[in-house]
Protein backbone atom coordinates (compact mmCIF):
# COMPACT_ATOMS: atom_id res chain seq x y z
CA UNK A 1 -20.80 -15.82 -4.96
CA UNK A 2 -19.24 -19.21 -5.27
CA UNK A 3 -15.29 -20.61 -4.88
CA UNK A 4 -15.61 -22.68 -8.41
CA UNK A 5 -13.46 -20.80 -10.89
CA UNK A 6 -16.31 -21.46 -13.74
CA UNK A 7 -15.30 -20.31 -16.92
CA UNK A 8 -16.83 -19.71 -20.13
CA UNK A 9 -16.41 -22.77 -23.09
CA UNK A 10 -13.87 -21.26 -25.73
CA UNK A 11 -14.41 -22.17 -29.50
CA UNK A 12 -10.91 -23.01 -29.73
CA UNK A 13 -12.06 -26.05 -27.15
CA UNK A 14 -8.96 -26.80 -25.94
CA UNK A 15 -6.93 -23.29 -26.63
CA UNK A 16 -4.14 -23.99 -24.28
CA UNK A 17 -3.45 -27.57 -25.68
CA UNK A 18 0.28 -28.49 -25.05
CA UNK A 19 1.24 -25.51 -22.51
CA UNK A 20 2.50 -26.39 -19.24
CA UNK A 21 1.16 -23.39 -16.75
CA UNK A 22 2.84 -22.93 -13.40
CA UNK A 23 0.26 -21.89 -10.70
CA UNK A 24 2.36 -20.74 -7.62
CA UNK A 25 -0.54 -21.54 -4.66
CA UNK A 26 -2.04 -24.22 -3.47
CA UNK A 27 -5.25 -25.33 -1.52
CA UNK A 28 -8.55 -25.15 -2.71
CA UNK A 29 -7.52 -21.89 -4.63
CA UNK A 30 -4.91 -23.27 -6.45
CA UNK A 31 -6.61 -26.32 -6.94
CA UNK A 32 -9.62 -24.65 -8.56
CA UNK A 33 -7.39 -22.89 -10.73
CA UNK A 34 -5.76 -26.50 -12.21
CA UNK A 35 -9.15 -27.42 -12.95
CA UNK A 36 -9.56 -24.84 -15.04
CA UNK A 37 -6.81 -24.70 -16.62
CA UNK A 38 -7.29 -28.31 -17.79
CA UNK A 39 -10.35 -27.91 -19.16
CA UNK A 40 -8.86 -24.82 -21.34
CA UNK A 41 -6.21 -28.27 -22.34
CA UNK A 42 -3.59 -26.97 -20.24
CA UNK A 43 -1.19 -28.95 -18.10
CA UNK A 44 -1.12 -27.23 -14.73
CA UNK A 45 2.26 -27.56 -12.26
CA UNK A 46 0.76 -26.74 -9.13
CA UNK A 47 4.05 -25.47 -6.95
CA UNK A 48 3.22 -23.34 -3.94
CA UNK A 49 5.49 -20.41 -3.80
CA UNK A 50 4.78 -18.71 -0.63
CA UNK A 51 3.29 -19.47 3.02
CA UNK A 52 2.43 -17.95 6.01
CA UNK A 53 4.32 -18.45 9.49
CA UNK A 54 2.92 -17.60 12.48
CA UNK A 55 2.54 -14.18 13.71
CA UNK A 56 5.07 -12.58 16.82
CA UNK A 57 2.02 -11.81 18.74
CA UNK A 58 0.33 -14.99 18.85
CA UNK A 59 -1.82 -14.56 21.75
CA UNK A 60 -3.12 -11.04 20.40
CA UNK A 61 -4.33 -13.41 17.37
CA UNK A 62 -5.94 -16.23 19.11
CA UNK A 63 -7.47 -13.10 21.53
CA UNK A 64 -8.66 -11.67 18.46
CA UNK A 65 -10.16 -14.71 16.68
CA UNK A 66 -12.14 -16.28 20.38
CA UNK A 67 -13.56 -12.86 19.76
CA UNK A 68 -14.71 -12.99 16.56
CA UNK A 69 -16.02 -16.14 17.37
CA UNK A 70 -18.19 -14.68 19.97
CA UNK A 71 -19.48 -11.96 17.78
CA UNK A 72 -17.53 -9.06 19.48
CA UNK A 73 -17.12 -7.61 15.72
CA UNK A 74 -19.57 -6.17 12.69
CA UNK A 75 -17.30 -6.73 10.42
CA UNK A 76 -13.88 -8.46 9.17
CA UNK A 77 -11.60 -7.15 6.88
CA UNK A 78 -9.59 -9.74 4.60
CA UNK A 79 -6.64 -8.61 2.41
CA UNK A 80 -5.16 -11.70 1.22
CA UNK A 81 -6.24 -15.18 0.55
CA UNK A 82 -3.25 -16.18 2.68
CA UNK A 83 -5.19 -14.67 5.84
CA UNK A 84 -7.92 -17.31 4.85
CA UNK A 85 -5.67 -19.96 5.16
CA UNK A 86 -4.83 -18.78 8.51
CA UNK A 87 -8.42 -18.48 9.93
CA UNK A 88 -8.73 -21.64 8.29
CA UNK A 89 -5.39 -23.00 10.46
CA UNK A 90 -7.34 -21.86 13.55
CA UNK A 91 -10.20 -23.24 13.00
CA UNK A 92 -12.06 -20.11 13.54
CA UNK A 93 -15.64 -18.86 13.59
CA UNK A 94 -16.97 -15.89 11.92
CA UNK A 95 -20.52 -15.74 12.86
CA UNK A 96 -23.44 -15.22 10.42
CA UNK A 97 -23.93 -11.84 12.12
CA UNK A 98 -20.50 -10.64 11.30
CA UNK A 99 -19.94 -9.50 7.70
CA UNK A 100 -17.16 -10.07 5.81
CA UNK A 101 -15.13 -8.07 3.64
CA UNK A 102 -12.61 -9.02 0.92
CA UNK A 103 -9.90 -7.30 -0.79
CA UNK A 104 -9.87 -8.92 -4.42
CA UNK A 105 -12.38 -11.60 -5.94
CA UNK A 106 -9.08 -14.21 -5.28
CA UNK A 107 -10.01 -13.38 -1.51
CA UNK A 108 -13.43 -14.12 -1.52
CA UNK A 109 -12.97 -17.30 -3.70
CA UNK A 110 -10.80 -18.22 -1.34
CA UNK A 111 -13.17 -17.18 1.81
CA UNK A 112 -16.03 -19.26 0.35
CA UNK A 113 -14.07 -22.30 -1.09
CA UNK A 114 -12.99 -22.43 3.07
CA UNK A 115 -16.54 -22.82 4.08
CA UNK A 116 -16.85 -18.84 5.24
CA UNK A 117 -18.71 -15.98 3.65
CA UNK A 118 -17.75 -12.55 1.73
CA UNK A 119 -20.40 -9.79 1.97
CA UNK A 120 -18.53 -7.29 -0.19
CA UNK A 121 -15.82 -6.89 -2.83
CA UNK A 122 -14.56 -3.61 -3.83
CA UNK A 123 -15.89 -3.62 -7.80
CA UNK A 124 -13.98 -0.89 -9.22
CA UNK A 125 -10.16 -1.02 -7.56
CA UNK A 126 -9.53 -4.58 -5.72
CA UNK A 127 -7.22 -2.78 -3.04
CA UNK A 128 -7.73 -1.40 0.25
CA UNK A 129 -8.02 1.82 -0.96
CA UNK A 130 -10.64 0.49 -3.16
CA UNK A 131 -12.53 -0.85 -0.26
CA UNK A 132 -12.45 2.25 1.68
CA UNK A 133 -13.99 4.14 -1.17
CA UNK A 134 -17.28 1.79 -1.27
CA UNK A 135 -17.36 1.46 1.79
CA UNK A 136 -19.96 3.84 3.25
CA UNK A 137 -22.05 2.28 0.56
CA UNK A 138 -21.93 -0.88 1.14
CA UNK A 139 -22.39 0.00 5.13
CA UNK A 140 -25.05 2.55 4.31
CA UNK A 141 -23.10 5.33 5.91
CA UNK A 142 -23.25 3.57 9.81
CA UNK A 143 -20.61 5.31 12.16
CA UNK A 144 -18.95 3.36 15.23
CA UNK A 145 -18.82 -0.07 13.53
CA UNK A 146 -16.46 -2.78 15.40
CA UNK A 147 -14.55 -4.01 12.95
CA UNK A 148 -11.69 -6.75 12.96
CA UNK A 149 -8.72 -6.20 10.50
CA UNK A 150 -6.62 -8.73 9.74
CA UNK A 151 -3.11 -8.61 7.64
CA UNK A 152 0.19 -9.29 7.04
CA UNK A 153 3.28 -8.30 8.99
CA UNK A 154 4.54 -6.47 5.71
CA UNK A 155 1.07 -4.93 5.27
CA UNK A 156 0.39 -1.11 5.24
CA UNK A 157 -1.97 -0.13 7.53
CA UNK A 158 -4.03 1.97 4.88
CA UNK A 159 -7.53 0.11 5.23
CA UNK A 160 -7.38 0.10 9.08
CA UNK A 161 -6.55 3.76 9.61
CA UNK A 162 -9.01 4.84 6.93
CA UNK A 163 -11.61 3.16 8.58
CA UNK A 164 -10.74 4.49 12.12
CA UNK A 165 -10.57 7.89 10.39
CA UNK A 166 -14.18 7.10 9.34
CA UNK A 167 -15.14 6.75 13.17
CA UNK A 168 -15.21 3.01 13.38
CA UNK A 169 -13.79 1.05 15.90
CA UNK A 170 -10.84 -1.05 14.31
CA UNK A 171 -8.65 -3.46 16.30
CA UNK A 172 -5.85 -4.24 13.50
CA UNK A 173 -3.99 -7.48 14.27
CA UNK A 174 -0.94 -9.01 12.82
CA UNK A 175 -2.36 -12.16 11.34
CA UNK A 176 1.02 -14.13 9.67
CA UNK A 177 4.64 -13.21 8.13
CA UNK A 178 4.98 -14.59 4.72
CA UNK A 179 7.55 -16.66 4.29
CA UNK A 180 9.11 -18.17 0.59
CA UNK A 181 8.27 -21.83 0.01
CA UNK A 182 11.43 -23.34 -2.19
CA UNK A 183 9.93 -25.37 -4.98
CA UNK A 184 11.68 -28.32 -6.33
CA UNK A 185 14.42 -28.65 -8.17
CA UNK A 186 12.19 -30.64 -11.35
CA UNK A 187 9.86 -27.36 -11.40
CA UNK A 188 12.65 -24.89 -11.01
CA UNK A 189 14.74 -27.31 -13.82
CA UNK A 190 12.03 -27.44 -16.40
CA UNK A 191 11.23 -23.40 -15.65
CA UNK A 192 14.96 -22.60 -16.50
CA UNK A 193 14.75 -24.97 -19.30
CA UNK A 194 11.67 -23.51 -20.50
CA UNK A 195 9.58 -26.04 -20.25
CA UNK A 196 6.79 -24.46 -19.01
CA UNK A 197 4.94 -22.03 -21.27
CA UNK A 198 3.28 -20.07 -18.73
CA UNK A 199 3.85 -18.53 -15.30
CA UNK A 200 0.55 -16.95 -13.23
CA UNK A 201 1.80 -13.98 -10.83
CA UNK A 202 -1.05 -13.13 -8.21
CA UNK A 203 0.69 -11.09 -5.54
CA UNK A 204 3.73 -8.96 -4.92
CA UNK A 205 5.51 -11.86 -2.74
CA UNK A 206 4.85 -14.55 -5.05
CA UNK A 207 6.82 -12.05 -7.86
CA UNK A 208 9.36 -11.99 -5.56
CA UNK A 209 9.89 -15.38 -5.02
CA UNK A 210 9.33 -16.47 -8.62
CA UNK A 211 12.21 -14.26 -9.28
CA UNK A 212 14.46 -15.40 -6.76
CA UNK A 213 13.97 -19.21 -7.49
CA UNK A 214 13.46 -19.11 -11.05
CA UNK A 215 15.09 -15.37 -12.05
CA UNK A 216 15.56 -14.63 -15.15
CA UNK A 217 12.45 -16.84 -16.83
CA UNK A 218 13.09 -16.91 -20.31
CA UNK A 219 11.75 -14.99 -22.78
CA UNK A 220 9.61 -17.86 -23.89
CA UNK A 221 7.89 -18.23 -21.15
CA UNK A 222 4.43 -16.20 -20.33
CA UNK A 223 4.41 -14.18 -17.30
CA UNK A 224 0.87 -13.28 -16.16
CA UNK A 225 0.35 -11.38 -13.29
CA UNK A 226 -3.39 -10.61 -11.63
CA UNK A 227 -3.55 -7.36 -11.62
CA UNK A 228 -1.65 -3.47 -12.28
CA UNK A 229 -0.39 -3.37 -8.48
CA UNK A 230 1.16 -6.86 -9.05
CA UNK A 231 3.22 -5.81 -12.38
CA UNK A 232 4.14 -3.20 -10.07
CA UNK A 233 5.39 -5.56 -7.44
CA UNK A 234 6.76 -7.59 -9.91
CA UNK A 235 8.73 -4.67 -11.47
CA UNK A 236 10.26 -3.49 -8.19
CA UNK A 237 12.21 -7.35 -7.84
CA UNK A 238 12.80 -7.04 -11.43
CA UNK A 239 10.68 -9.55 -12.86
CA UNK A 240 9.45 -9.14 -15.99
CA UNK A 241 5.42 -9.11 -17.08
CA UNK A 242 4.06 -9.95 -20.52
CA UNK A 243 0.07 -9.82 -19.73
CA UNK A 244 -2.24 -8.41 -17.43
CA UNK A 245 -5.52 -9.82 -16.13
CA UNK A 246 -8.15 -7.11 -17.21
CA UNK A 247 -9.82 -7.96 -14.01
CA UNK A 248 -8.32 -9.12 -10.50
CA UNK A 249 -10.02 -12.36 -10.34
CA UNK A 250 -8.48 -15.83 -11.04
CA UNK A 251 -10.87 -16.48 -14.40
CA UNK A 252 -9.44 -13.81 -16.04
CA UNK A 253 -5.85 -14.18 -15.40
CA UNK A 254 -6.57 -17.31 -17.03
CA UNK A 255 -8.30 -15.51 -19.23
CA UNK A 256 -5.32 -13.64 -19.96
CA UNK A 257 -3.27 -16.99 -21.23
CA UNK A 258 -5.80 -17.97 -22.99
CA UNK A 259 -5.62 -14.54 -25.44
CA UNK A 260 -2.21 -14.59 -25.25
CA UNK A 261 -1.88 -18.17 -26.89
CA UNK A 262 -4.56 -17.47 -28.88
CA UNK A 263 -2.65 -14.81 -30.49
CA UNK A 264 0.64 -17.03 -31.17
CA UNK A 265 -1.30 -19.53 -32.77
């Protein structure tokens, strides 16, 4: 597995010639995802909607991490390629010994573009409920594994307690809060003005704050989001969704656009 974002040549060559596409993270994620919009023709507006902050429980975190680094874990869980950027923020060390385990192909892109490794992504259902139900395969069945599980303050619990409910030992920690990023006034102008043809959705807090900031987007604009449990997000803060990735991964929400354009050519 590799962070590039490598996607197939079109015929069209340049099928999303002209269309400004708003691509709400940034980093090596987002930037990955600008390069490949541009060579679809695209004009990417890289504008970072959310970030993390740090967590209440700091030193349970940097406890946590100094362990990891010292291989005191198995395994690591990893929900959200905003929990990369933290481990990223602390510099810390997941030995080779440790697997990794991400929720969503945007995860582990994000995992390996940060110089770390993903061992396994759930390939039916990119969730945590997903995980837990390949999980004794992709462990062959081994009881009483330590395992590290990272997440949001928000987050439900459900991959940590179904893992402790398969007898592993899980020490859940309260990695960040996510926090809204307010984008400028230019992006948020040219949204309202529809100016940009396309908006990429990839998790329930960047619907929400795409709908705060730039609520309503016009009808003319393309709303993508990554995956089902994102339209769902997106739904619950109102925001509307025209097209759905047919897998959670970032090449084909682009993927997505691409069709989508296609078809109002």
């Amino acid at each position: 597995m590799t962070g590039a974002i490598n996607l197939p040549a079109s015929g069209g060559g340049k099928p999303l010639a002209g269309w400004r596409v708003l691509v709400p993270r940034g980093g090596p994620w987002g930037d990955g995802v600008a390069a490949a919009l541009r060579a679809r023709g695209a004009s990417p507006v890289i504008a970072p909607m959310i970030n993390f902050a740090p967590a209440d429980d700091q030193p349970a975190l940097v406890a946590a991490l100094e362990k990891l680094a010292a291989g005191g874990f198995d395994w690591l869980t990893v929900t959200s390629a905003t929990t990369v950027d933290v481990l990223a923020s602390y510099g810390a060390v997941i030995p080779e010994t440790t697997k990794v385990a991400a929720v969503g192909e945007t995860t582990a892109a994000a995992l390996v573009a940060a110089g770390y490794h993903a061992d396994i992504v759930p390939a039916e259902e990119n969730s945590a409920r997903g995980m837990l139900e390949e999980w004794e395969a992709a462990t062959d069945g081994v009881r009483g594994l330590r395992v590290l599980a990272l997440r949001s303050a928000i987050a439900k619990q459900v991959l940590s307690v179904g893992l402790e409910r398969m007898g592993h030992h899980v020490e859940a920690v309260v990695a960040y809060r996510t926090v809204g990023v307010p984008v400028s006034a230019k992006v948020a102008d040219d949204v309202r003005a529809g100016n940009v043809r396309a908006v990429l959705v990839t998790s329930g807090s960047v619907a929400e704050q795409v709908q705060q900031q730039l609520g309503p987007i016009p009808e003319t604009i393309l709303v993508a989001a990554i995956g089902p449990q994102t339209r769902s997000d997106a739904a619950k803060v109102g925001l509307r969704v025209d097209v759905i990735a047919r897998e959670r991964t970032a090449e084909s929400l682009i993927d997505a656009v691409v069709d989508a354009a296609t078809a109002l050519a």
